[in-house]
N, C-alpha and C. Protein backbone atom coordinates (compact mmCIF):
# COMPACT_ATOMS: atom_id res chain seq x y z
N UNK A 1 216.43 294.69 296.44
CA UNK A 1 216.87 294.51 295.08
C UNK A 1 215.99 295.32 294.13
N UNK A 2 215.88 296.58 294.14
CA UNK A 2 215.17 297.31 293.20
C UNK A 2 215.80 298.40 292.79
N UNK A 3 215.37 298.67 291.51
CA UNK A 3 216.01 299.62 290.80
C UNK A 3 217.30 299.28 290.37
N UNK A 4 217.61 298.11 289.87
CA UNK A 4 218.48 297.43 289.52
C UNK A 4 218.85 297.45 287.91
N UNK A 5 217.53 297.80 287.35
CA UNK A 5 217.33 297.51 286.33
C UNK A 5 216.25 298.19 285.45
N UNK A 6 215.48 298.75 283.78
CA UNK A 6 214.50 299.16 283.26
C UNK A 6 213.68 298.24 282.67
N UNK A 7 213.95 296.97 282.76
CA UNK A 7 213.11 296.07 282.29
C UNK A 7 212.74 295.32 283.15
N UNK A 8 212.01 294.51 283.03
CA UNK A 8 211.22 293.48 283.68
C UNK A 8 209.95 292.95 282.45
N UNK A 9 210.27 290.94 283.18
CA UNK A 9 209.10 290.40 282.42
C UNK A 9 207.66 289.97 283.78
N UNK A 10 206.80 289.60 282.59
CA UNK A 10 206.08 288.38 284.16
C UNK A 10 205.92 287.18 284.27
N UNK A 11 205.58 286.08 284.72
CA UNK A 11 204.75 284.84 284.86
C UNK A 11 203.46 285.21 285.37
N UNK A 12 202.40 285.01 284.92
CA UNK A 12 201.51 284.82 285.07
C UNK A 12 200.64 283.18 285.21
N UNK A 13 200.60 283.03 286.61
CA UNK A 13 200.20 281.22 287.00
C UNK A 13 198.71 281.21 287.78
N UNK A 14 197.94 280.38 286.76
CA UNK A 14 196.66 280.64 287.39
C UNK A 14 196.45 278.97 287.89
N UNK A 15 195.25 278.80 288.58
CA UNK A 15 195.42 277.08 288.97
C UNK A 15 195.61 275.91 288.08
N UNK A 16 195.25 276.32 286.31
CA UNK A 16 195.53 275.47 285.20
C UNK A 16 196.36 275.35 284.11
N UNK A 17 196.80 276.88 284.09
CA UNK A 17 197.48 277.65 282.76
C UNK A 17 198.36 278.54 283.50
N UNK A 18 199.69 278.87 282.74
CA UNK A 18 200.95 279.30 283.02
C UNK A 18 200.94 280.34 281.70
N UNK A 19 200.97 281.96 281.58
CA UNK A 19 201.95 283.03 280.66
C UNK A 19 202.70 283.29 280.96
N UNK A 20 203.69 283.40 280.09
CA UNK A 20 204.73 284.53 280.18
C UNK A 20 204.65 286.08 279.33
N UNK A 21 204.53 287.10 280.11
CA UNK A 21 204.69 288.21 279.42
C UNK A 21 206.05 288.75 279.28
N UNK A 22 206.92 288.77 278.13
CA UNK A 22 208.16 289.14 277.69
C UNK A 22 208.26 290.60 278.54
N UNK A 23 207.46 291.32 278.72
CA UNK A 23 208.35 293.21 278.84
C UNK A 23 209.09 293.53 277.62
N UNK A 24 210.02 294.23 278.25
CA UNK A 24 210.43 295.19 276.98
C UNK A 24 211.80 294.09 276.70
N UNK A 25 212.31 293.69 275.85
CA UNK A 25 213.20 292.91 275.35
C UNK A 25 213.75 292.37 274.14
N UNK A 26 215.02 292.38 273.66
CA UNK A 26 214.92 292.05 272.47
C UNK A 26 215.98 290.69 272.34
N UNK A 27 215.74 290.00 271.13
CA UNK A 27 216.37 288.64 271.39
C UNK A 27 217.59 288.74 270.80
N UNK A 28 218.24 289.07 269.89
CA UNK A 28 219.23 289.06 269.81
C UNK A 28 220.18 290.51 269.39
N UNK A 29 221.22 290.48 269.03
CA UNK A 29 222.13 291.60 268.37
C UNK A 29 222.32 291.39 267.39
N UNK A 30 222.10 292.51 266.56
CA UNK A 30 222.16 292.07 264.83
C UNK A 30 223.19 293.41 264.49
N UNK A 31 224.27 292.78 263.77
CA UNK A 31 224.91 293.96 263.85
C UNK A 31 225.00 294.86 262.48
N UNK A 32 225.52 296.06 262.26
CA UNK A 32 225.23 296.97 261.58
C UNK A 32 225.67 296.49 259.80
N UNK A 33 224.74 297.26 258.95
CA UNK A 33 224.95 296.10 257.39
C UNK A 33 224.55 294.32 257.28
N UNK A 34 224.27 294.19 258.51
CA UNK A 34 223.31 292.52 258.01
C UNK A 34 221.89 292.11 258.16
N UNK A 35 221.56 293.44 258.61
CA UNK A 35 220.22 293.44 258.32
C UNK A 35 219.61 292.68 256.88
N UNK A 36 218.48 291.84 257.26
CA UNK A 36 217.75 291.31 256.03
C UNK A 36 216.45 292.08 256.17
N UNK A 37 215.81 291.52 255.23
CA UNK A 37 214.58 292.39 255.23
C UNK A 37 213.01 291.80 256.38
N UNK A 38 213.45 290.35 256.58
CA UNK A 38 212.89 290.18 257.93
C UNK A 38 213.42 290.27 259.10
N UNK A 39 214.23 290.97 259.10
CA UNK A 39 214.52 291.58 260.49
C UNK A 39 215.92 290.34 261.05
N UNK A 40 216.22 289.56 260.29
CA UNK A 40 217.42 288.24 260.64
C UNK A 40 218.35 288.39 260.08
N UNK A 41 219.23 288.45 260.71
CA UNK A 41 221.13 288.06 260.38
C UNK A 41 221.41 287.64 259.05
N UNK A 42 221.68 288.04 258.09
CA UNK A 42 222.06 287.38 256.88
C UNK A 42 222.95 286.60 257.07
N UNK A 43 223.94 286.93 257.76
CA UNK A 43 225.50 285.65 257.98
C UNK A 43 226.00 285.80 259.48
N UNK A 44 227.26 285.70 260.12
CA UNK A 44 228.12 285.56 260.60
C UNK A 44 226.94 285.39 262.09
N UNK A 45 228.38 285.38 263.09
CA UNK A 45 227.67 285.14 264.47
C UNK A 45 226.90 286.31 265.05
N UNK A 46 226.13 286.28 265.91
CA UNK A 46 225.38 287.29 266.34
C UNK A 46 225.05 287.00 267.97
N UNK A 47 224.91 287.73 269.22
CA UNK A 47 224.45 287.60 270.44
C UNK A 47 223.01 287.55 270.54
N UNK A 48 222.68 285.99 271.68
CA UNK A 48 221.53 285.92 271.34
C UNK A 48 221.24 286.05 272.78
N UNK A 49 219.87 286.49 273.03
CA UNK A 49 219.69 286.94 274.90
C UNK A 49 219.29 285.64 275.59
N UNK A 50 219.74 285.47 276.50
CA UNK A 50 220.21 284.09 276.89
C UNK A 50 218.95 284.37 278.24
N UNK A 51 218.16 285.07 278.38
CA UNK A 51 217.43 285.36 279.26
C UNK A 51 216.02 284.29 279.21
N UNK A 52 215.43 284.40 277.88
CA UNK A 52 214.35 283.22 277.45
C UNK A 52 214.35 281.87 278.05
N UNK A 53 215.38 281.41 277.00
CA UNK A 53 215.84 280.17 277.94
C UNK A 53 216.16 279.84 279.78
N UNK A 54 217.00 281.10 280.29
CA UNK A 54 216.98 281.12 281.41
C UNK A 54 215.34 280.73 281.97
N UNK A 55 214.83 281.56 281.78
CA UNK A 55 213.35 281.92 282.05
C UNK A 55 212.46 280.83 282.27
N UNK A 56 212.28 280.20 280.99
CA UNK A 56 211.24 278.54 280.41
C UNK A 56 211.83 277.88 281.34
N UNK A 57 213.45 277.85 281.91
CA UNK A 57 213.70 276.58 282.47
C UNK A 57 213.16 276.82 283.41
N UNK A 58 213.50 278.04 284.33
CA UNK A 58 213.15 278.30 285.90
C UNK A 58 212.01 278.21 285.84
N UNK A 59 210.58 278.93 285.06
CA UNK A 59 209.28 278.86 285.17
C UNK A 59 208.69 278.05 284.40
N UNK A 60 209.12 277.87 283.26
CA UNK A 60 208.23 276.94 282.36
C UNK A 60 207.67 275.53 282.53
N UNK A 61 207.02 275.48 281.57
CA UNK A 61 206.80 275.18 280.42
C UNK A 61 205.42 276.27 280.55
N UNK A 62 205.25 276.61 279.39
CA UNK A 62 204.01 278.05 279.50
C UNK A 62 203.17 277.47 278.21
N UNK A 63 201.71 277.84 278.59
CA UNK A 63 200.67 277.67 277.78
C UNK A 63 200.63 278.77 276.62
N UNK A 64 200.97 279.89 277.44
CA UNK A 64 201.10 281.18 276.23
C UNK A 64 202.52 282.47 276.44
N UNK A 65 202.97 282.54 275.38
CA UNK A 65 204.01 284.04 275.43
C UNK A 65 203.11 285.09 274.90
N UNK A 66 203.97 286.38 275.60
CA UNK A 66 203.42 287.37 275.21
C UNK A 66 204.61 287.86 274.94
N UNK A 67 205.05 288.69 273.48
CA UNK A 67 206.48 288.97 273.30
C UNK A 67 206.15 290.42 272.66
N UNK A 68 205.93 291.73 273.15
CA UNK A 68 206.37 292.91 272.67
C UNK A 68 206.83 293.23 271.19
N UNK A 69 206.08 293.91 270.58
CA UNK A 69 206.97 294.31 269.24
C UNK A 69 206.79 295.71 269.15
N UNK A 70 208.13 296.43 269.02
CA UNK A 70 207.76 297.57 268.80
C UNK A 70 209.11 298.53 268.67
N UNK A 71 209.57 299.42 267.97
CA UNK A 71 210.93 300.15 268.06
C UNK A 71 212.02 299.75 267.57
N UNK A 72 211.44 298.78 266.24
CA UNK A 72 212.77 297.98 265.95
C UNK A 72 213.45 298.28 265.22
N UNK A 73 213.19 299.16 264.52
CA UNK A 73 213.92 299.72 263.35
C UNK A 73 214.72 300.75 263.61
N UNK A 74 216.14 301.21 263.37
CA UNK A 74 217.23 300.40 262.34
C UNK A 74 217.35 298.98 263.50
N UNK A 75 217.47 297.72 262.49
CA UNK A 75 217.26 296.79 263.68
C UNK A 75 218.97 296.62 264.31
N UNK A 76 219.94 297.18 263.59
CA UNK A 76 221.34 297.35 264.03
C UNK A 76 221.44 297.76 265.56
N UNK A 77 220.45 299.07 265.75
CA UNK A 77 220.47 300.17 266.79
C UNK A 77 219.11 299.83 267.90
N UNK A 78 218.30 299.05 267.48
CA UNK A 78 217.41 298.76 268.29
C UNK A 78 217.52 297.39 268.70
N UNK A 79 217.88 296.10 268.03
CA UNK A 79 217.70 294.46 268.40
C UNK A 79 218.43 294.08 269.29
N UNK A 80 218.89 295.08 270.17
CA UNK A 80 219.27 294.41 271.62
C UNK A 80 218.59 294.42 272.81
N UNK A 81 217.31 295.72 272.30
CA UNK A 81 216.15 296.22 273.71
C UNK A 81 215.20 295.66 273.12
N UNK A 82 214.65 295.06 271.85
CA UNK A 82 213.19 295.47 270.87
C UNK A 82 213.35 294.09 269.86
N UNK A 83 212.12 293.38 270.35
CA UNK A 83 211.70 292.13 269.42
C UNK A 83 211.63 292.74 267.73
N UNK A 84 211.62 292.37 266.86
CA UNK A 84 211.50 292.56 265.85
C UNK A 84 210.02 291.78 265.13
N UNK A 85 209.13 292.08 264.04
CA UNK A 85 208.19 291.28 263.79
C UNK A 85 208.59 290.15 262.75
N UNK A 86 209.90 290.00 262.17
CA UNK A 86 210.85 289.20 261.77
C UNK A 86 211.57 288.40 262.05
């Protein structure tokens, strides 16, 4: 099963404490003209990455996230690969 894919996250589990490092990922789809100025949906519905949740259930509960920010701007064209700091 490799090369399936360009992303990948991690778990990181030590004998007391549990991270998660996000990888490259972005949480939702924001679509073009609803950009706000923190980086969130002004109105209507939007796709949200259903991967997180997947994630916490299978591995969690985690002491710490590590969530990537970086490439987000226009967030129209980037908020489907790229966290936003918003």
């Amino acid at each position: 099963m490799f090369f399936q894919t360009l992303w990948c996250s991690w778990v990181l589990e030590g004998e007391t404490k549990k991270a998660f490092f996000a990888g490259d990922t972005g949480f939702c789809t924001v679509a073009k003209g609803s950009d706000h100025p923190g980086g969130v949906p002004v109105s209507g519905s939007f796709s949200v990455c259903s991967a997180f949740e997947k994630i916490g259930n299978r591995f969690g509960p985690f002491d710490a996230a590590y969530i990537p920010i970086g490439a987000y701007d226009p967030r129209f064209f980037m908020s489907a690969v790229h966290c936003s700091p918003g």
